[in-house]
C-alpha atoms as a PDB file:
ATOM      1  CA  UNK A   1      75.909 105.803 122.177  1.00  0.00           C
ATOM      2  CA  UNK A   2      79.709 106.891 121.948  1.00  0.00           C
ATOM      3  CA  UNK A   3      80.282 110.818 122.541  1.00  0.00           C
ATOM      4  CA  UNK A   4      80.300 112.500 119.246  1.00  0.00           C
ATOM      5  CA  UNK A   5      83.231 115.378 119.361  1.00  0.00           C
ATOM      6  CA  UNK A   6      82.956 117.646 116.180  1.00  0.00           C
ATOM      7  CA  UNK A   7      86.655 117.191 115.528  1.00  0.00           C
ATOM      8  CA  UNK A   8      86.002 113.304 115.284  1.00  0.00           C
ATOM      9  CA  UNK A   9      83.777 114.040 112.977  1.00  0.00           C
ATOM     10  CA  UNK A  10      85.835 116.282 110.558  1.00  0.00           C
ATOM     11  CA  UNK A  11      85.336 115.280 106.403  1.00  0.00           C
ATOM     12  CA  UNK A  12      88.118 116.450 104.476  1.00  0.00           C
ATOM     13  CA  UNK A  13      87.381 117.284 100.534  1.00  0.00           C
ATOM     14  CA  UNK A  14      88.290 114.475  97.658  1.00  0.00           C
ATOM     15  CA  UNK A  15      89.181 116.129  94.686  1.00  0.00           C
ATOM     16  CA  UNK A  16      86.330 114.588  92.414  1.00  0.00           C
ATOM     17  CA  UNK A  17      82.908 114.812  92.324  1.00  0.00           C
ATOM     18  CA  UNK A  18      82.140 116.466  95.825  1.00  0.00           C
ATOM     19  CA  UNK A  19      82.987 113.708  97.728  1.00  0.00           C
ATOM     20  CA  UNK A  20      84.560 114.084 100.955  1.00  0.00           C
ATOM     21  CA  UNK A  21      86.388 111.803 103.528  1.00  0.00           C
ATOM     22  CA  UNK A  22      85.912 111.334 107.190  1.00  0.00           C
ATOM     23  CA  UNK A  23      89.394 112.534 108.787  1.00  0.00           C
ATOM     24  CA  UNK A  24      89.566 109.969 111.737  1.00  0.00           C
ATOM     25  CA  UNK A  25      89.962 106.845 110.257  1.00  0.00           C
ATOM     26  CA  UNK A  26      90.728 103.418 111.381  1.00  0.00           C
ATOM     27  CA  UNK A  27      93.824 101.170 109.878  1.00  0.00           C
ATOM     28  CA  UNK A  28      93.102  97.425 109.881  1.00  0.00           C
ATOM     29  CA  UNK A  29      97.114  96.393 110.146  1.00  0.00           C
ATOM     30  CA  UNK A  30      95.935  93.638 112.680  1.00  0.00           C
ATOM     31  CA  UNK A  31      97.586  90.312 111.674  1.00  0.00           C
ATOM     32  CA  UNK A  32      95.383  88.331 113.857  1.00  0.00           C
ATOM     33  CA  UNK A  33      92.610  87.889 111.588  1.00  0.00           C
ATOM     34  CA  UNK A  34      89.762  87.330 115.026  1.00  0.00           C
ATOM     35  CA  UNK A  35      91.273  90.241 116.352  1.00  0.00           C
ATOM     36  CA  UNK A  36      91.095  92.358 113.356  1.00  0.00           C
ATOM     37  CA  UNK A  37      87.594  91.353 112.995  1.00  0.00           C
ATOM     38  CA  UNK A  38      86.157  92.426 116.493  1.00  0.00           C
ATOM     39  CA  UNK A  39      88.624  95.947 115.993  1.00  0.00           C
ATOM     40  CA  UNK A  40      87.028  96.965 112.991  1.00  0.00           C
ATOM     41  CA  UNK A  41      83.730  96.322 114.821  1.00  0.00           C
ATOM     42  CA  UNK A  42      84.640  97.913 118.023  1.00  0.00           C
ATOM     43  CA  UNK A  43      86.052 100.946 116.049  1.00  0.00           C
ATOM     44  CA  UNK A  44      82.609 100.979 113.907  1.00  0.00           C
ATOM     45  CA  UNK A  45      80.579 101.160 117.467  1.00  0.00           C
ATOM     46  CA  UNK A  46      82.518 103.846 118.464  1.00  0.00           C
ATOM     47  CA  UNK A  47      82.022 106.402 115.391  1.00  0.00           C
ATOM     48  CA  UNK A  48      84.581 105.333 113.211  1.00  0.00           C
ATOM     49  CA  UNK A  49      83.397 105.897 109.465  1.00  0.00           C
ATOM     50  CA  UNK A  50      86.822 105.725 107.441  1.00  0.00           C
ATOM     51  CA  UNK A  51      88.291 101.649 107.237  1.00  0.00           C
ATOM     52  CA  UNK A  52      91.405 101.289 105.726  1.00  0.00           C
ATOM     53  CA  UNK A  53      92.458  97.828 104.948  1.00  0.00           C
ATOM     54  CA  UNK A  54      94.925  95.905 102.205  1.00  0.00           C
ATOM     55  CA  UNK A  55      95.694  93.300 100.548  1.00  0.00           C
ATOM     56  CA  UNK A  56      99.052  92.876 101.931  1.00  0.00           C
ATOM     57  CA  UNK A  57      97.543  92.499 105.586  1.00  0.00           C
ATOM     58  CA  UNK A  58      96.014  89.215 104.439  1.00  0.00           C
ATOM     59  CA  UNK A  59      93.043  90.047 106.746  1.00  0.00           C
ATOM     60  CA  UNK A  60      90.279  91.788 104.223  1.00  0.00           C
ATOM     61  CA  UNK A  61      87.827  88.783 104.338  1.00  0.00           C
ATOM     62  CA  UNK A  62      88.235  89.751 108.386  1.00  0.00           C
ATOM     63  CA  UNK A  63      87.632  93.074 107.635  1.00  0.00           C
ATOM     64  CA  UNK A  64      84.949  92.226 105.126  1.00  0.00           C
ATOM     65  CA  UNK A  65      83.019  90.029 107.851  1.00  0.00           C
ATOM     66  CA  UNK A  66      82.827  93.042 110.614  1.00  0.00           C
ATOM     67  CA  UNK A  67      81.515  95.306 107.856  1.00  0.00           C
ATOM     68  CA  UNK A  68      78.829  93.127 106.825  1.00  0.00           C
ATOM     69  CA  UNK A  69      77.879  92.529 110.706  1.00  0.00           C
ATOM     70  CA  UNK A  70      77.569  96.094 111.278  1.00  0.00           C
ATOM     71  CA  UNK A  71      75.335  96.581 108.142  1.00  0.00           C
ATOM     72  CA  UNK A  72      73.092  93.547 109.395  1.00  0.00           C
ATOM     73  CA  UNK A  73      73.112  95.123 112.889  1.00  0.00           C
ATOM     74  CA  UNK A  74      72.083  98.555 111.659  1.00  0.00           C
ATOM     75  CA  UNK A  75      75.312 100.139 113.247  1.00  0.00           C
ATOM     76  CA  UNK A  76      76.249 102.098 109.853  1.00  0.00           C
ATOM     77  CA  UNK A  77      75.044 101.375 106.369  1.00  0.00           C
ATOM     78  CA  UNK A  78      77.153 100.876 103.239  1.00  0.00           C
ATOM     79  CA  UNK A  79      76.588 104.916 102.286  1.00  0.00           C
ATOM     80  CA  UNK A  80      77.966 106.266 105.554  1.00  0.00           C
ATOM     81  CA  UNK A  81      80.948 104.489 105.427  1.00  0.00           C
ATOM     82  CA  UNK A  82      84.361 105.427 103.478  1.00  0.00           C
ATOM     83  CA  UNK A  83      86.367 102.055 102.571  1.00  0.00           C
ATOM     84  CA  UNK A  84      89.539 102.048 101.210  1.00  0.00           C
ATOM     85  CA  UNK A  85      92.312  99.249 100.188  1.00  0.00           C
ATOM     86  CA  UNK A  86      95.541  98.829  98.918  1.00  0.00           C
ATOM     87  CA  UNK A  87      97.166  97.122  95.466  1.00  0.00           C
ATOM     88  CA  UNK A  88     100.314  95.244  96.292  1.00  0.00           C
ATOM     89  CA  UNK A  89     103.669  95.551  95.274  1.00  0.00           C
ATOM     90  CA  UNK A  90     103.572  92.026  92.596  1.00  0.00           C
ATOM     91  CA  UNK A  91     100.422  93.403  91.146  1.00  0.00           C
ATOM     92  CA  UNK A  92     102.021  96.337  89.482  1.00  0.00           C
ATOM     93  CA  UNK A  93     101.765  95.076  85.931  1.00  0.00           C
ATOM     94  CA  UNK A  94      98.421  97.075  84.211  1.00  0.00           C
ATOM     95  CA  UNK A  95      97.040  92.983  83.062  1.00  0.00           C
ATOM     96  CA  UNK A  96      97.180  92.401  86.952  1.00  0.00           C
ATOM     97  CA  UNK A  97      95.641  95.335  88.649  1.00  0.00           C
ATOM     98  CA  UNK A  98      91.889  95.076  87.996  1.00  0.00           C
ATOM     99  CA  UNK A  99      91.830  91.219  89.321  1.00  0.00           C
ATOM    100  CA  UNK A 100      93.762  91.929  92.293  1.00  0.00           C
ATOM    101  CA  UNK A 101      91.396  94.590  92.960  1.00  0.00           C
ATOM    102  CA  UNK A 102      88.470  92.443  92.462  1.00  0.00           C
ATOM    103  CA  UNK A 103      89.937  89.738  95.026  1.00  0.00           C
ATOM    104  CA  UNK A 104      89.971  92.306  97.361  1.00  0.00           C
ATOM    105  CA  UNK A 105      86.295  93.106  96.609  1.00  0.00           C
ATOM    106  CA  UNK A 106      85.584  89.983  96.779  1.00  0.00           C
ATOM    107  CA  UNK A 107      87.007  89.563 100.232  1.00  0.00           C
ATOM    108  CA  UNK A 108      85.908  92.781 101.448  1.00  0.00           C
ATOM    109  CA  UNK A 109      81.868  91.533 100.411  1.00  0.00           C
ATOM    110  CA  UNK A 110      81.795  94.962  98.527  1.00  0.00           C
ATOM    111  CA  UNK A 111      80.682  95.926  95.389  1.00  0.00           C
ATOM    112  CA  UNK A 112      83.329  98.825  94.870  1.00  0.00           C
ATOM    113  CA  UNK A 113      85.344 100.634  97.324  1.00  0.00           C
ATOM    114  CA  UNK A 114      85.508 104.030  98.182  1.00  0.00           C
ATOM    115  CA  UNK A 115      89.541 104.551  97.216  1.00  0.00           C
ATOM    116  CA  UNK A 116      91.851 102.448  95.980  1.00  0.00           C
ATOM    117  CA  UNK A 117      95.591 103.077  96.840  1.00  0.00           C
ATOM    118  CA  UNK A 118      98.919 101.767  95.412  1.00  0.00           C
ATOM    119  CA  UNK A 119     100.553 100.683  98.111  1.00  0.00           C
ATOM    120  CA  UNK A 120     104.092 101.569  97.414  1.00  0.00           C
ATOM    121  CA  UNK A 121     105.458 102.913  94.122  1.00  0.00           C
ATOM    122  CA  UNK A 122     107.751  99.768  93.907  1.00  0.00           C
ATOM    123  CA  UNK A 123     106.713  97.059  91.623  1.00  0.00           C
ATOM    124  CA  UNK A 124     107.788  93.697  92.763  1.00  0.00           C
ATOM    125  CA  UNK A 125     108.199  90.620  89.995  1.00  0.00           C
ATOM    126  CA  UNK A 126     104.808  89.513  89.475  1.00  0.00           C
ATOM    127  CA  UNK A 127     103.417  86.389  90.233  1.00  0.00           C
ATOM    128  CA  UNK A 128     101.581  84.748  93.724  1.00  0.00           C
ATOM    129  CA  UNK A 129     104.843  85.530  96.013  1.00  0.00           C
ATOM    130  CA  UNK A 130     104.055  88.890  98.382  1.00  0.00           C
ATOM    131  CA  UNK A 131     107.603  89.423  98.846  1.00  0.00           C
ATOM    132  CA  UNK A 132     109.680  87.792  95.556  1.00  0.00           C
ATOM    133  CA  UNK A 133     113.449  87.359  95.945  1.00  0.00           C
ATOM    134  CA  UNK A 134     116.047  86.746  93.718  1.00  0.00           C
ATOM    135  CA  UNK A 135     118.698  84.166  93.640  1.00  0.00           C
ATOM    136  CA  UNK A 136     120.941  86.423  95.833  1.00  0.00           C
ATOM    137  CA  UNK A 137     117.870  86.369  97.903  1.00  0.00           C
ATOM    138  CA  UNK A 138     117.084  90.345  97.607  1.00  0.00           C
ATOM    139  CA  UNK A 139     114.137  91.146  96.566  1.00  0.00           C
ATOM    140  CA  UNK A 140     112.807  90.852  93.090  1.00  0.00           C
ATOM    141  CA  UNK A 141     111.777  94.284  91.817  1.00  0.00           C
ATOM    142  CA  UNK A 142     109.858  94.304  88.231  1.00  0.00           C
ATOM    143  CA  UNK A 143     111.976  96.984  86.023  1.00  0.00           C
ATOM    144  CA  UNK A 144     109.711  96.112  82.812  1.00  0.00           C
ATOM    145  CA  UNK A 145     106.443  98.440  84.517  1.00  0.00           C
ATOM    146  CA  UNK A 146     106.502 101.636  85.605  1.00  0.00           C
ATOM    147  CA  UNK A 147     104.502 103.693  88.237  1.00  0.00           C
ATOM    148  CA  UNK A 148     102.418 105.338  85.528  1.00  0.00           C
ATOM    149  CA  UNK A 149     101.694 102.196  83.651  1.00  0.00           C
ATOM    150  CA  UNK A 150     100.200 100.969  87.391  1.00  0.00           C
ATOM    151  CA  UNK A 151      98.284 104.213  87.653  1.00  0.00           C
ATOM    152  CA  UNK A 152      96.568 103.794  84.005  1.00  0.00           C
ATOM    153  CA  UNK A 153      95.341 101.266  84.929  1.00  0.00           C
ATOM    154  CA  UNK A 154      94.043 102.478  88.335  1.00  0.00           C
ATOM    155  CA  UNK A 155      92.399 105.321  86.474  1.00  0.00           C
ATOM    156  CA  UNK A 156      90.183 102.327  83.821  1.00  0.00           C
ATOM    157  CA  UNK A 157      89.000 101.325  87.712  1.00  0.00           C
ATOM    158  CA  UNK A 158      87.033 104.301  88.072  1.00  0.00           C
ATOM    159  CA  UNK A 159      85.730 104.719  84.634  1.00  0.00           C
ATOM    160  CA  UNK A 160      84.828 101.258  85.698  1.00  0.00           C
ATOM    161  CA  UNK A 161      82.711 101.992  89.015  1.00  0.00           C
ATOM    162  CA  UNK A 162      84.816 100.231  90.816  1.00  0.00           C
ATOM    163  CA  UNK A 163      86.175 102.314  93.234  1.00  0.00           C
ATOM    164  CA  UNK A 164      85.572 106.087  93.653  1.00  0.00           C
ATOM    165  CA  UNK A 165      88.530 107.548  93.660  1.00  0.00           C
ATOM    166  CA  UNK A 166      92.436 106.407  93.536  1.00  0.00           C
ATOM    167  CA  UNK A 167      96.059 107.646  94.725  1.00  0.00           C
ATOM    168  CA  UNK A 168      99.106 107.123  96.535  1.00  0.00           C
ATOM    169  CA  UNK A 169     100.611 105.227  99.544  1.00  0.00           C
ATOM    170  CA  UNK A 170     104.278 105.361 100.919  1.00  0.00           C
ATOM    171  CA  UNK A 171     105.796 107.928  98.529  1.00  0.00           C
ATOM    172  CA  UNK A 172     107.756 110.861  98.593  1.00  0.00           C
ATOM    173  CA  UNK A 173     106.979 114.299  97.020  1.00  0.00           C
ATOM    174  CA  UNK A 174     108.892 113.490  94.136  1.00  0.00           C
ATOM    175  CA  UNK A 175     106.927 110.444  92.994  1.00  0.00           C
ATOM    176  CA  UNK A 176     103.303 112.084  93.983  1.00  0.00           C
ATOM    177  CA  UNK A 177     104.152 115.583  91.547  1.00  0.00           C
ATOM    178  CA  UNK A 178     105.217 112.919  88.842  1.00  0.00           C
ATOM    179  CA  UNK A 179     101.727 111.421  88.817  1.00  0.00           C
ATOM    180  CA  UNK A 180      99.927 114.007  89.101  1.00  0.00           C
ATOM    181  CA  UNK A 181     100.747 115.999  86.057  1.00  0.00           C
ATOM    182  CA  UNK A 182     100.324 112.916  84.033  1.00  0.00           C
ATOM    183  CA  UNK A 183      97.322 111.476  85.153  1.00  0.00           C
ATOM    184  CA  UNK A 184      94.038 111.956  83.868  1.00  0.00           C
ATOM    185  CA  UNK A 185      92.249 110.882  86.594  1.00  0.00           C
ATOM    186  CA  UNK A 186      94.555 112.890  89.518  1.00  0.00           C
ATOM    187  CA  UNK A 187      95.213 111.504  93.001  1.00  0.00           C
ATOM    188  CA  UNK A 188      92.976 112.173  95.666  1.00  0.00           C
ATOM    189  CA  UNK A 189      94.347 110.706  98.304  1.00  0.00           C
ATOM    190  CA  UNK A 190      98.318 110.082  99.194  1.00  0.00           C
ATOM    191  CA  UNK A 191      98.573 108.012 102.130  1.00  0.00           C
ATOM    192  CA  UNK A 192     102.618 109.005 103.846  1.00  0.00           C
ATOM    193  CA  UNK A 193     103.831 108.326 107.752  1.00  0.00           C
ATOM    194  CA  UNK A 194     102.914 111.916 109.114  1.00  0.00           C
ATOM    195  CA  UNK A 195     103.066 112.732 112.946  1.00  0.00           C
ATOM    196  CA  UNK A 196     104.583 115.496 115.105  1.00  0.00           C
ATOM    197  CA  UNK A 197     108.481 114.422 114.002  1.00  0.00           C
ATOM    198  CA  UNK A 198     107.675 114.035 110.756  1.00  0.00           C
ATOM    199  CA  UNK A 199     104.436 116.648 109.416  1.00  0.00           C
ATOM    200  CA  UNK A 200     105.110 116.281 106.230  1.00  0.00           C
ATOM    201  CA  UNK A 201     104.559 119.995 105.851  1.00  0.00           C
ATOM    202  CA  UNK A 202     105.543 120.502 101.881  1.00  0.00           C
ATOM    203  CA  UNK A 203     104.001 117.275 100.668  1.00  0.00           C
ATOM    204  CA  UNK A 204     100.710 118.387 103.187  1.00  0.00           C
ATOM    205  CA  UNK A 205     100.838 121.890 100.811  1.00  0.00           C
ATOM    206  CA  UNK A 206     101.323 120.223  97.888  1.00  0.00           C
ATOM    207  CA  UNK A 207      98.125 118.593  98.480  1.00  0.00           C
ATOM    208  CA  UNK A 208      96.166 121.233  99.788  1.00  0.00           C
ATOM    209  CA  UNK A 209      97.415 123.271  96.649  1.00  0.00           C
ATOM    210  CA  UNK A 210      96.252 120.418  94.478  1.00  0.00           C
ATOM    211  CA  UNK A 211      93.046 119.046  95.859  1.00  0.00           C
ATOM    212  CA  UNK A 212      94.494 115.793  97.693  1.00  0.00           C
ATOM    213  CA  UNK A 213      94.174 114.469 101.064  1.00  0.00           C
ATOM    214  CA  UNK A 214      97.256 113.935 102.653  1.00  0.00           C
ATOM    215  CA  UNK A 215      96.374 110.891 105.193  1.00  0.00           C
ATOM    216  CA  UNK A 216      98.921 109.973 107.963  1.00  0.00           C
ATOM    217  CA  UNK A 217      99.625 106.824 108.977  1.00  0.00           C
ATOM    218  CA  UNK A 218     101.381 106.136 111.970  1.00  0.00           C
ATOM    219  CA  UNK A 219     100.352 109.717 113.774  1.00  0.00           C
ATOM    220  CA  UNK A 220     101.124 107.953 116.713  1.00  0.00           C
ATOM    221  CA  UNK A 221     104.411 107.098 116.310  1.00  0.00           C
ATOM    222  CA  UNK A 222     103.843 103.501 115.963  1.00  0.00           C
ATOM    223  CA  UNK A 223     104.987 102.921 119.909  1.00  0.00           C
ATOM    224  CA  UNK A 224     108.430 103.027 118.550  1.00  0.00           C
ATOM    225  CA  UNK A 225     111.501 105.453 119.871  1.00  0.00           C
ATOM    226  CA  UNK A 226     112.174 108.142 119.874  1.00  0.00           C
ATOM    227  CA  UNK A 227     108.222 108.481 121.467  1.00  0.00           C
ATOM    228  CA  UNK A 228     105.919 110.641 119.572  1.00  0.00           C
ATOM    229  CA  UNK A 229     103.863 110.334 122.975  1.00  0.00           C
ATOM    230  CA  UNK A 230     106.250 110.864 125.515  1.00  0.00           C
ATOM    231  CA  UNK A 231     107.595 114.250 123.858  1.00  0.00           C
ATOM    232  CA  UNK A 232     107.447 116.723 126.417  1.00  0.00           C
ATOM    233  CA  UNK A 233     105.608 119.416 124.730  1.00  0.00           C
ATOM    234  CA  UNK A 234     103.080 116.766 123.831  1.00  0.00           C
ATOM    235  CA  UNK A 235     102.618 115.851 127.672  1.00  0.00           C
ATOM    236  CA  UNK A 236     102.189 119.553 128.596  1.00  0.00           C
ATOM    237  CA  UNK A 237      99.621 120.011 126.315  1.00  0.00           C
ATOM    238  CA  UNK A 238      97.329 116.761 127.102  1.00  0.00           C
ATOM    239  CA  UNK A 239      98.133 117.866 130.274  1.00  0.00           C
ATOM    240  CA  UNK A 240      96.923 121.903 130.074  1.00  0.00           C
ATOM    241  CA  UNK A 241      93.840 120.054 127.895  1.00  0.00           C
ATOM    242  CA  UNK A 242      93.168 117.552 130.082  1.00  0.00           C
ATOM    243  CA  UNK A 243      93.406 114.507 127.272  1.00  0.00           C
ATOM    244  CA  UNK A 244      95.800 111.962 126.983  1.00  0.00           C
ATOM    245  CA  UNK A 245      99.067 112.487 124.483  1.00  0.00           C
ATOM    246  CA  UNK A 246      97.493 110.267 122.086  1.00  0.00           C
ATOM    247  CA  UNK A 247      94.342 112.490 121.681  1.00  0.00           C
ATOM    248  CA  UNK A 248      96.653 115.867 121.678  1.00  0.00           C
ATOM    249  CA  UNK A 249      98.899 114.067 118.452  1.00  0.00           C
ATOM    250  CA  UNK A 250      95.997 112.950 116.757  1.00  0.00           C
ATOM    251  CA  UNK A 251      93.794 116.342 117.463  1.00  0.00           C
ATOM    252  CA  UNK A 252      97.030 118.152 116.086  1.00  0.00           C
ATOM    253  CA  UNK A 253      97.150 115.784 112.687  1.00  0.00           C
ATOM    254  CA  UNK A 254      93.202 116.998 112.562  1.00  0.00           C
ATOM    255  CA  UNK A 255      93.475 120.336 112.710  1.00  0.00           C
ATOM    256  CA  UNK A 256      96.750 120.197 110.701  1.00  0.00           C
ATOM    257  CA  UNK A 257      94.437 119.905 107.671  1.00  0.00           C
ATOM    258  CA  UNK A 258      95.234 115.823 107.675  1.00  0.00           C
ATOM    259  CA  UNK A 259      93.294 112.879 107.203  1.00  0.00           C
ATOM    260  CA  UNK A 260      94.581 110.398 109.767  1.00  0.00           C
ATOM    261  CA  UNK A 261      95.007 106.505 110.468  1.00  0.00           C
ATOM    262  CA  UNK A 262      95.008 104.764 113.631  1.00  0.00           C
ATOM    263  CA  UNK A 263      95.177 101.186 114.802  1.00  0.00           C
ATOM    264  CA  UNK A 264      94.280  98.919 118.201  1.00  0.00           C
ATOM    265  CA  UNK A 265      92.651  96.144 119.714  1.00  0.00           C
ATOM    266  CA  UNK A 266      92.773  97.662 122.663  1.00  0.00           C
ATOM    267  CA  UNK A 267      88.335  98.835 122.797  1.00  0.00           C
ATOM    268  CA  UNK A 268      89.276 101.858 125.301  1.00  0.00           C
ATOM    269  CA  UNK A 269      92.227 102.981 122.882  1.00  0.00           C
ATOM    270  CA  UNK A 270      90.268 102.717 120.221  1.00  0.00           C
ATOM    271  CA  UNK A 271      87.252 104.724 121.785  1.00  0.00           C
ATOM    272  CA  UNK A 272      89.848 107.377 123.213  1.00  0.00           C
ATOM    273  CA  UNK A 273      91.325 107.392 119.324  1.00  0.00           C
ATOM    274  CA  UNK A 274      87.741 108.665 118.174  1.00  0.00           C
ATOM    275  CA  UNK A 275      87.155 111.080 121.471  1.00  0.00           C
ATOM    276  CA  UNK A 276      89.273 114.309 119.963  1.00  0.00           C
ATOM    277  CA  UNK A 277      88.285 117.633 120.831  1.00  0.00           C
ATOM    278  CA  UNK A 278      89.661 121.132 119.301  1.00  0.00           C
ATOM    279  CA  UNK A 279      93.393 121.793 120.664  1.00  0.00           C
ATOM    280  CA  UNK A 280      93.570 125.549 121.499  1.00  0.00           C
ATOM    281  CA  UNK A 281      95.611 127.771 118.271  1.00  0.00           C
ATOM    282  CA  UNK A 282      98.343 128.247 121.058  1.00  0.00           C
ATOM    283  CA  UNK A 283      98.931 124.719 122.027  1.00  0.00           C
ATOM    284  CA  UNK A 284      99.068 123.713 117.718  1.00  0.00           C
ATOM    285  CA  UNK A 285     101.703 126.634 117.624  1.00  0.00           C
ATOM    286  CA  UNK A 286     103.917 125.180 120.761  1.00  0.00           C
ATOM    287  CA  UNK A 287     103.868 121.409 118.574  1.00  0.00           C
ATOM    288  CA  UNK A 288     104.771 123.070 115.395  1.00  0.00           C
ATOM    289  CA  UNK A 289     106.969 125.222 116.726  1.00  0.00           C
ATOM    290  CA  UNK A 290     108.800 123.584 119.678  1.00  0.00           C
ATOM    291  CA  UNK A 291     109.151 120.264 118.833  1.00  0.00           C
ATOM    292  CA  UNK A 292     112.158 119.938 116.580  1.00  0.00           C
ATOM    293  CA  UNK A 293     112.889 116.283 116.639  1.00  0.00           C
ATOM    294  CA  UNK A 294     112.682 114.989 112.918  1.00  0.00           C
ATOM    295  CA  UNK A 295     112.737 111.325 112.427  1.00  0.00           C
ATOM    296  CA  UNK A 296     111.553 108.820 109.841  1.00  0.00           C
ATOM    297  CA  UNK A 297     110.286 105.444 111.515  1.00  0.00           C
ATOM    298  CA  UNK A 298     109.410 103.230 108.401  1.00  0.00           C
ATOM    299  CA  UNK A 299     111.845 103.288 105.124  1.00  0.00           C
ATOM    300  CA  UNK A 300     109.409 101.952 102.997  1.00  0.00           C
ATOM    301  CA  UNK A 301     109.322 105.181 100.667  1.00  0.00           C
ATOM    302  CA  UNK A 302     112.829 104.353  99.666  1.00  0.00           C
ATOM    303  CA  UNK A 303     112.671 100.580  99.403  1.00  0.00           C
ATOM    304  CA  UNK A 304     108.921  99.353  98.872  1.00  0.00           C
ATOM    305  CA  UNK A 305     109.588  96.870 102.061  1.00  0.00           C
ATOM    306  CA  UNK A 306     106.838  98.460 105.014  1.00  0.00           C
ATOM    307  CA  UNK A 307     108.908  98.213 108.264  1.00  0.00           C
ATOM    308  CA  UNK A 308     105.017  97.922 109.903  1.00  0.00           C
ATOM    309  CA  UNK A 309     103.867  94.909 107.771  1.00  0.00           C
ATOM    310  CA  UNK A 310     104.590  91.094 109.068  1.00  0.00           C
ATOM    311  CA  UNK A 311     105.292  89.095 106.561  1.00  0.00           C
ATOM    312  CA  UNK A 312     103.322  86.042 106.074  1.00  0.00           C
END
């Protein structure tokens, strides 16, 4: 049985209908579609009970396969678990939202998924092409939708029973307040790179003001520089706490208030991913205070193009 720390096991609110989220969750951005599969397993054996998958990883019928092998193997059932996937940039047009979001189901082996996210609020020119270009060889955005005409659409997916609840991925502030006093059926989730040089700490109020869960991907840093990880305040700390910088950042995105993403194939990184315990109030004060470093990693919010993503 894997250890069961109460922080691993935070649930964060949803906005509608008394739902709430597991705050450790696991992100399926694994292009190796074997791989993916025996990750999502691996995470599922040690506690994980939030997937987060999309279409753009071209990997959900990987995804799909480890969920239905856990269910068969008694390891979680469907109720326990809180899925959630993504609708792609060239499906922004309202006529193309509810099919792409049944292809996904379909690939998933789910009847409806927990949340359903737009990925980006770019729409690409519609059509089978992930990543459309133009004849200068740019890429093709679609000018004739807009971001609410995608999210009316989102919104007929719940009154469908298809998915529980809906919001944002890869946005800015701006963009997420937009939405939110037009929709009728408001965000519940907004999915943004968050981690200790960038905490996100007006969109993260925002949210808490408004109901949402803001969900961090990347809280890791992504392995890229400048290191989230090898920040010296966040070595003192893992080492005062005796846990590895990994489990400090993540802990800290926890108690923060966030939901949180993260990825490996690695099965002891992904075990020590779910193994978080409570970070003392003066060691979260020495992160948010100390560390001033303020980066970005991934411009997607400004161009719709996720620096994480390979492209097929």
């Amino acid at each position: 049985m894997p250890s069961r720390p109460a922080l691993s096991h935070t649930t964060l609110p949803l906005g509608r209908g008394g739902d709430r989220i597991p705050a450790v969750g696991f992100g399926t951005l694994i292009p190796d579609a074997a791989a993916a599969r025996r990750s999502v397993r691996l995470a599922l054996d040690a506690g994980f009970r939030h997937i987060d998958a999309a279409e753009v990883y071209l990997n959900e019928a990987a995804v799909g396969a480890a969920l239905q092998e856990a269910f068969a193997d008694g390891v979680v059932r469907r109720d326990e678990l809180f899925v959630t996937t993504k609708l792609w940039n060239n499906n922004h047009r309202p006529e193309r939202v509810g099919p792409a979001l049944d292809a996904s189901l379909h690939r998933l082996q789910l009847d409806a998924v927990d949340c359903y996210l737009i990925h980006t609020p770019f729409a690409f020119q519609p059509g089978d092409e992930q990543y459309p270009t133009g004849p200068d060889g740019q890429t093709a955005y679609d000018a004739g939708v807009t971001l609410l005409d995608t999210w009316r659409a989102m919104e007929r997916l719940v009154d469908e029973g298809k998915c529980r609840h809906i919001g944002l991925s890869d946005v800015r502030l701006e963009r997420v307040k937009e939405i939110h006093e037009a929709a009728r059926i408001k965000p519940a989730v907004v999915q943004v790179e968050c981690h200790p040089y960038l905490p996100e700490w007006e969109l993260l109020e925002f949210c808490r003001e408004h109901g949402i869960v803001l969900l961090a991907f990347a809280p890791l840093g992504h392995g890229m520089e400048p290191s989230v990880l090898k920040d010296p305040v966040i070595v003192d700390v893992a080492r005062r706490v005796g846990k590895t910088p990994a489990q400090v950042a993540l802990a800290w995105a926890v108690q923060s208030g966030k939901a949180l993403l993260t990825t490996s194939t690695n099965p002891e990184h992904i075990r020590e991913n779910f193994d978080l315990s409570m970070l003392p109030d003066d060691a979260l004060s020495e992160i948010r205070e100390r560390i001033t470093t303020r980066v970005r990693l991934n411009q997607v919010v400004d161009t719709g193009l996720p620096g994480f993503v390979p492209r097929a």
